[in-house]
Protein backbone atom coordinates (compact mmCIF):
# COMPACT_ATOMS: atom_id res chain seq x y z
CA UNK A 1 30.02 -15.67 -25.09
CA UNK A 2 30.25 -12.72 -22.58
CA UNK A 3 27.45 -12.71 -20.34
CA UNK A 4 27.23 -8.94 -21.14
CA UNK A 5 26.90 -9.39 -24.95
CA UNK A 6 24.11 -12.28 -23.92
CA UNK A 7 21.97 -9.44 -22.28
CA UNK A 8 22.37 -6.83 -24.65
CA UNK A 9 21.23 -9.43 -27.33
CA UNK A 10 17.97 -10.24 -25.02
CA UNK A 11 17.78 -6.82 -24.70
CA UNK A 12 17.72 -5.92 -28.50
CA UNK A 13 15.05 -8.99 -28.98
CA UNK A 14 12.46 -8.36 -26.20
CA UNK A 15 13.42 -4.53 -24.61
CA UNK A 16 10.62 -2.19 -25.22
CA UNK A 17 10.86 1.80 -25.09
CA UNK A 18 6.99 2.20 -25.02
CA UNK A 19 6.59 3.88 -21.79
CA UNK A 20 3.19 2.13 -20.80
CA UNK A 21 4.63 -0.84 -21.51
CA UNK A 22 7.34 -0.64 -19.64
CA UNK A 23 5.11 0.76 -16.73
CA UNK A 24 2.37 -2.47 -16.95
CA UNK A 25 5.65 -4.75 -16.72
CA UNK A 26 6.82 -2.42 -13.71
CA UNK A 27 3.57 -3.09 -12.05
CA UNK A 28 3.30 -6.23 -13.18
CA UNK A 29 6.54 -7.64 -11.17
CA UNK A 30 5.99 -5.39 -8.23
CA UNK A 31 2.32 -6.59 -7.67
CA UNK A 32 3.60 -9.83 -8.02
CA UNK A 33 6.46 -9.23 -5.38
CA UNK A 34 4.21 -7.45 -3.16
CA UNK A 35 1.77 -9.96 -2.40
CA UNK A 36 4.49 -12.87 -2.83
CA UNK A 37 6.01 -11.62 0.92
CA UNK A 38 2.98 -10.91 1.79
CA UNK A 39 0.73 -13.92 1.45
CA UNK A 40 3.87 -15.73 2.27
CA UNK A 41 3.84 -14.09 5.63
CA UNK A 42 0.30 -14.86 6.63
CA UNK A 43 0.52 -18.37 5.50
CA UNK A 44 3.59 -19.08 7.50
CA UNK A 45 1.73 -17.74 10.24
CA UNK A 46 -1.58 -19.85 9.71
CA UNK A 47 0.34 -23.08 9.11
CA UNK A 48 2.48 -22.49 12.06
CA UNK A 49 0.10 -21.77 14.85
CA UNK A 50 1.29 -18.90 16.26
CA UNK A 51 -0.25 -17.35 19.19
CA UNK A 52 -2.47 -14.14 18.51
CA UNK A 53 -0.29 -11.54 20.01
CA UNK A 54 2.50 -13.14 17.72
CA UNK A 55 0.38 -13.40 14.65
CA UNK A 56 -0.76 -9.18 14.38
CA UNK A 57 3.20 -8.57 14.78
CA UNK A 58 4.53 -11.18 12.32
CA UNK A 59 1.21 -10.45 9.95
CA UNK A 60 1.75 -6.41 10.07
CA UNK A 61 5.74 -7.00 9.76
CA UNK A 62 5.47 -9.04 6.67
CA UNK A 63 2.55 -6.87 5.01
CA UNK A 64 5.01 -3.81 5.97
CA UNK A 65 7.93 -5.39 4.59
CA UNK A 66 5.77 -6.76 1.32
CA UNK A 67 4.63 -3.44 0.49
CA UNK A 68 7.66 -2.11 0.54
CA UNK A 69 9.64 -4.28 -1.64
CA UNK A 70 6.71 -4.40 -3.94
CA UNK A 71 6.74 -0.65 -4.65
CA UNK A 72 10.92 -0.51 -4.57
CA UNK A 73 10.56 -3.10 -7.38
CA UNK A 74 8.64 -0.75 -9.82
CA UNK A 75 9.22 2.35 -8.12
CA UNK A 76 11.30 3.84 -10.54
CA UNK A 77 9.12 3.18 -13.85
CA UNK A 78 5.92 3.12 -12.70
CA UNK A 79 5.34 4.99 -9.70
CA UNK A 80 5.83 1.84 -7.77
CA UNK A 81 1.74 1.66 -7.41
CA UNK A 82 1.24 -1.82 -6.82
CA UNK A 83 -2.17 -1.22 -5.58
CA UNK A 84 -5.41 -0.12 -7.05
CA UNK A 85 -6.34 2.33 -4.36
CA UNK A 86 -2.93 3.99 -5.07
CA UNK A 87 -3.80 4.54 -8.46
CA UNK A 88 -6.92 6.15 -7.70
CA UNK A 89 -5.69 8.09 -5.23
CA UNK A 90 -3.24 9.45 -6.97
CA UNK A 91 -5.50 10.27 -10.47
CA UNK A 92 -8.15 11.49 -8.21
CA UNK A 93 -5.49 14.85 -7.32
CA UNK A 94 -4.46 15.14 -10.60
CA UNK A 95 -0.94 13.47 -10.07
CA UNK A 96 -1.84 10.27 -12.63
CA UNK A 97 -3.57 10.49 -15.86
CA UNK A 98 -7.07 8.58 -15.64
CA UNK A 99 -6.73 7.25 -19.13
CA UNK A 100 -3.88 4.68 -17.44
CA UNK A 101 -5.88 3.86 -14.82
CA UNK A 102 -7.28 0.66 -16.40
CA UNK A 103 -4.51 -0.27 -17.68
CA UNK A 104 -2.38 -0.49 -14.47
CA UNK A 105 -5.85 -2.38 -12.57
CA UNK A 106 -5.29 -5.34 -14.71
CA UNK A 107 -1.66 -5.29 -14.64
CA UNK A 108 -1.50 -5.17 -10.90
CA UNK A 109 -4.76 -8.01 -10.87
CA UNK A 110 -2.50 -9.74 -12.72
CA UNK A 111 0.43 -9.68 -10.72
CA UNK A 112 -1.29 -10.26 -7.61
CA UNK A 113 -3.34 -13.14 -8.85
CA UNK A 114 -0.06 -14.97 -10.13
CA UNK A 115 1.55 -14.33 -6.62
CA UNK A 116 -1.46 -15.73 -5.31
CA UNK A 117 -1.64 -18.89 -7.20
CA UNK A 118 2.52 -19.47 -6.62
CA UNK A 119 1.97 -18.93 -2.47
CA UNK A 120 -0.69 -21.77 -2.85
CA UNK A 121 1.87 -23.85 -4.69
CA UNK A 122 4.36 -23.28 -2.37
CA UNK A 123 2.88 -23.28 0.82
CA UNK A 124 -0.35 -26.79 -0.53
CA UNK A 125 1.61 -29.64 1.63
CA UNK A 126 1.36 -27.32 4.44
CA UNK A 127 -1.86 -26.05 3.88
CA UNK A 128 -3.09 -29.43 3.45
CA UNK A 129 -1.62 -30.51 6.48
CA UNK A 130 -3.21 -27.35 8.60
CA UNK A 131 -6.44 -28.01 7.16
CA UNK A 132 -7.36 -31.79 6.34
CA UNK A 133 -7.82 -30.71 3.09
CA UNK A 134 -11.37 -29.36 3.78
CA UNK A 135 -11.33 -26.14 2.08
CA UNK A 136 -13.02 -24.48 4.08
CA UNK A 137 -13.52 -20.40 4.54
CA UNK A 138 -11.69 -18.61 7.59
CA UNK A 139 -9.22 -20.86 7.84
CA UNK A 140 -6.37 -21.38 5.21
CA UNK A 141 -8.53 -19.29 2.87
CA UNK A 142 -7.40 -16.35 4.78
CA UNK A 143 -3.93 -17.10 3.68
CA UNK A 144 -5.19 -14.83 0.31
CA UNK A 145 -7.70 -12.89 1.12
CA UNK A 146 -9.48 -11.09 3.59
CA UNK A 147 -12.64 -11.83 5.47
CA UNK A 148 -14.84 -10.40 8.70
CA UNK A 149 -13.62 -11.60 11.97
CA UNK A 150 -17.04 -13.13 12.28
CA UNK A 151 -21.13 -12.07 11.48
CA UNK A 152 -20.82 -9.81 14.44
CA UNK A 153 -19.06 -7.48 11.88
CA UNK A 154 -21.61 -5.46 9.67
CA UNK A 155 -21.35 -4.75 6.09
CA UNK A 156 -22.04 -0.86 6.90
CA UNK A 157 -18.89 -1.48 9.82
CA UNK A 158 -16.83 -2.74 7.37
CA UNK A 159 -17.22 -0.47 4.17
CA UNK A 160 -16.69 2.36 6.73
CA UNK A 161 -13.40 0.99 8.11
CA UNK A 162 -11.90 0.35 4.33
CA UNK A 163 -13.40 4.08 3.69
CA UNK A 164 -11.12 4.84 6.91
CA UNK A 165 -8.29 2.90 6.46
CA UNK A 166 -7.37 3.19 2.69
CA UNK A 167 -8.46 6.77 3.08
CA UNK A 168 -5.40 7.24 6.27
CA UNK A 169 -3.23 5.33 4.12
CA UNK A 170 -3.16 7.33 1.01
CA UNK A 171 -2.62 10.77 3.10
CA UNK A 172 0.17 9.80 4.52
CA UNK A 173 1.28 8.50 1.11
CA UNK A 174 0.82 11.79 0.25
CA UNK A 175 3.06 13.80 2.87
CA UNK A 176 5.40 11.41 2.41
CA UNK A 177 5.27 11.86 -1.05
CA UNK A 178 4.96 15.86 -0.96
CA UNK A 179 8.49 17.53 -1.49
CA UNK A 180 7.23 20.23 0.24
CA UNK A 181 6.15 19.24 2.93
CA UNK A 182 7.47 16.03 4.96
CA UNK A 183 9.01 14.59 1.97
CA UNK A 184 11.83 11.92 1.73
CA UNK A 185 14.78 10.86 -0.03
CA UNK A 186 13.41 9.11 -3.18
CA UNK A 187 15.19 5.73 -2.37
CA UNK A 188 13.87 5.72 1.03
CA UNK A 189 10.02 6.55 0.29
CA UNK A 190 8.53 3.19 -0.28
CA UNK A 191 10.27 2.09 3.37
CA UNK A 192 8.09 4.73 4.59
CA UNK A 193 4.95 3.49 2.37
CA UNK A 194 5.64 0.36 3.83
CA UNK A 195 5.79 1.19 7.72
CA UNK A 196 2.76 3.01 6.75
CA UNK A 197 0.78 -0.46 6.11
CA UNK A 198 2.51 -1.70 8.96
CA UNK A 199 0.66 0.96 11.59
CA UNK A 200 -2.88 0.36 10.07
CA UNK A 201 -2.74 -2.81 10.32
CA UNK A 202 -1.33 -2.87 13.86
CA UNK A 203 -4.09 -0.56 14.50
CA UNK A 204 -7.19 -1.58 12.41
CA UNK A 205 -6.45 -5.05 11.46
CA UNK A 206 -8.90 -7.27 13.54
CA UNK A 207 -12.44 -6.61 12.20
CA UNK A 208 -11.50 -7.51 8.76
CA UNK A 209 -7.37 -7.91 8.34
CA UNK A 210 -7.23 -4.38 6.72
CA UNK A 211 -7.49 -4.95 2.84
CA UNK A 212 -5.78 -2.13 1.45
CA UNK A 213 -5.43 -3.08 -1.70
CA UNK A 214 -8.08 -4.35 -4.17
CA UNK A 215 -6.06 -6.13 -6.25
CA UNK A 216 -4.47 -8.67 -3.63
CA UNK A 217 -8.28 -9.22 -1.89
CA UNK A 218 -9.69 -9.68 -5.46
CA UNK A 219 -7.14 -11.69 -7.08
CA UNK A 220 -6.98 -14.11 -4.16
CA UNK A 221 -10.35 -14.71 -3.85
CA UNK A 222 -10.48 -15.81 -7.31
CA UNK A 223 -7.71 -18.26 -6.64
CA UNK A 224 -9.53 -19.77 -3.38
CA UNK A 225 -12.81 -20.33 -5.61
CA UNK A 226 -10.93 -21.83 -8.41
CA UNK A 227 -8.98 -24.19 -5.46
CA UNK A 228 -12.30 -25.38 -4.06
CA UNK A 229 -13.11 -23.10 -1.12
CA UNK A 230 -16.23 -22.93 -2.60
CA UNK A 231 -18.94 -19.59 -3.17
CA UNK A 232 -18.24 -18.68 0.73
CA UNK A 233 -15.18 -16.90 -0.20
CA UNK A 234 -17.54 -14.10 -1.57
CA UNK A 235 -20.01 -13.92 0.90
CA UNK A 236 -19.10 -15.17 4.23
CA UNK A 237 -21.39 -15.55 6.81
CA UNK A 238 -24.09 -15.04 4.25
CA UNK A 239 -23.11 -11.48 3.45
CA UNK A 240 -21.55 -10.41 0.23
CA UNK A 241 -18.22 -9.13 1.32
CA UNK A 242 -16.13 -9.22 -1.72
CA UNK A 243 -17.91 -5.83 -2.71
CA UNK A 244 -16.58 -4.14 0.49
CA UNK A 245 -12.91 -5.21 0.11
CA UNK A 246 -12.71 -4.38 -3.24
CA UNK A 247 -14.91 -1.03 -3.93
CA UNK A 248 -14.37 0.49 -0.03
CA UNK A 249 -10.48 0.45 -0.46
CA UNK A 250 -10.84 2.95 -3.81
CA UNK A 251 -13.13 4.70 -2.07
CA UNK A 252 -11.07 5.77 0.79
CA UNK A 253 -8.33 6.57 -1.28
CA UNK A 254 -9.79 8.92 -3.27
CA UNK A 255 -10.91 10.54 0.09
CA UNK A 256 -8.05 10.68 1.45
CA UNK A 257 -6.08 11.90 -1.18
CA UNK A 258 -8.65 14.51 -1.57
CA UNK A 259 -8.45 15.48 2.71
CA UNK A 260 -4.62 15.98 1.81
CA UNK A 261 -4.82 18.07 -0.95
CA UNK A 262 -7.85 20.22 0.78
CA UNK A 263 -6.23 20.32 3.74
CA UNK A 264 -2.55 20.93 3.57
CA UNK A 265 -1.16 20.56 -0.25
CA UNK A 266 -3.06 23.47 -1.84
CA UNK A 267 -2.45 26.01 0.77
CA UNK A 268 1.81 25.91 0.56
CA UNK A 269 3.30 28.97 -0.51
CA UNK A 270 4.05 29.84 -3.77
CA UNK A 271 6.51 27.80 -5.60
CA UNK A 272 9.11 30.25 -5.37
CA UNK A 273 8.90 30.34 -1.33
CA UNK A 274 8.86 27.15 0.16
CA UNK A 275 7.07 26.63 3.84
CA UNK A 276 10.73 26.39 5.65
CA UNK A 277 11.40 29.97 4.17
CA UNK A 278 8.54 31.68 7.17
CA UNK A 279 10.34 29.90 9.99
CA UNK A 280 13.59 30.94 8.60
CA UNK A 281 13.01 34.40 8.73
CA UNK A 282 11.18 34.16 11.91
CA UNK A 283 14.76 32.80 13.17
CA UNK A 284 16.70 35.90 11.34
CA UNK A 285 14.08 38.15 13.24
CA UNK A 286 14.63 36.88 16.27
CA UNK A 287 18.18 37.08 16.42
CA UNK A 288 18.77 40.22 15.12
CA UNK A 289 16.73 41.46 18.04
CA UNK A 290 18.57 39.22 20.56
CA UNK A 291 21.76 41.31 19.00
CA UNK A 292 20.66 44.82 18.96
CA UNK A 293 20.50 46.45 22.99
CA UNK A 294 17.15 48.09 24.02
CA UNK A 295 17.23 51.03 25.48
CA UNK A 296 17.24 49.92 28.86
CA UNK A 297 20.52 47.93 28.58
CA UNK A 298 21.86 51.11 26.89
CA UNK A 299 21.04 53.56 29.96
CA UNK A 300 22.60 50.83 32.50
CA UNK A 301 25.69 50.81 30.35
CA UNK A 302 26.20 54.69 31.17
């Protein structure tokens, strides 16, 4: 049988048309791929004992890379959101219906804590290997989640960081995003989403490892309780962390997107005049003068 007849009949028994399924799915698989690459990437790292100037480059490559692929993989039926604190952002100015909201947190929880539990499959001779098999917290732990560098990182430091650095992330996902403004070639945005990642966490990824994205930090917490690492993965260092990688993320994003729209999206012209149009007549101004002689030139002439 033609391997094109044996898709359209898998096609005709499981395809769906209903948008929000096909949208969960979307997210689904692109959760999944995003934190696939990049839990992959910090557990090659952890197993392999790179040195530290070798780990934030190979760690903020990979997450760049992850995020990018993740949100290329869904991009076109979903939004490519792949992240909770996308979602958010993006209801919070009015560009994503609320009422979905839910529905693409648990597909995306889903997708990341799958990933999650694969990377651990993939990666447990190794991880075994790296740590005794002590499962302990800070060390191979980190391979799905995030945690402080150590107790001399607050809880008020780190919910203000997340606040920060979800809040940076999701306005530039915005003027990357915004047609009129930076904008980008649609098949070339979620690069730029991804070398987005990449910066913050070359910039603000020591105190805590830059969480980002709620669904990830949750989903492989859950895993490293279920795989022994015992209650520490929620509170380490006696302080209840979970809370601030997985509420401070949303947080900042719906700042963020909110600073974008105050700031710059709701003062572009009106749609019929885009903001190039100003400088464009500023340029037809300017060289009609250039062209036309003042009086001056006119009397040195005669």
């Amino acid at each position: 049988m033609p391997s094109e007849e044996i898709v359209k009949k898998i096609q005709n028994k499981l395809g769906t048309s209903n948008d929000l399924v096909r949208c969960l799915l979307a997210e689904f698989i692109g959760t999944f791929v995003l934190v696939a690459i990049v839990d992959g990437g910090v557990a090659s790292v952890i197993t392999s004992g790179l040195s530290t100037l070798d780990q934030n480059l190979w760690l903020s490559l990979s997450s760049g890379l992850g995020v990018a692929f993740g949100i290329w993989t869904a991009y076109g039926v979903s939004g490519g959101h792949v992240n909770p604190s996308v979602t958010v952002g993006l209801a919070t100015t009015g560009k994503f219906p609320w009422r979905r909201a839910p529905f693409y947190f648990m597909a995306q929880l889903l997708g990341a804590f799958v990933a999650c539990c694969v990377c651990f499959l993939c990666y447990f001779d190794a991880i075994n290997a790296s740590d005794e098999g002590m499962r302990e917290v800070n060390s191979t732990c980190g391979i799905f989640t995030t945690f402080p560098a150590g107790p001399h990182i607050t809880l008020t430091t780190g919910f203000f960081e997340q606040i920060v650095n979800t809040g940076l992330m999701l306005f530039l996902i915005h003027v990357i995003g915004d047609s009129r403004n930076a904008g980008s070639p649609f098949n070339l945005a979620p690069l730029f989403y991804g070398l987005i990642v990449t910066a913050i966490i070359l910039s603000y990824g020591v105190n805590a490892g830059s969480p980002l994205n709620p669904a990830r930090d949750f989903a492989g917490r859950l895993m490293c309780a279920i795989a022994g690492y015992g209650p520490g993965v929620w509170a380490p260092h006696g302080k209840q962390w979970w809370w601030i990688a997985t509420f401070g993320p949303l947080i900042g994003a719906a700042v963020g997107s909110l600073v974008y729209l105050l700031l710059v999206e709701i003062h572009h012209p009106s749609e019929d005049r885009s903001p190039k149009d100003g400088l464009i007549e500023l340029r037809e101004e300017h060289n009609s003068i250039k062209k036309e002689p003042n009086q001056n030139e006119d009397e040195k002439v005669v």
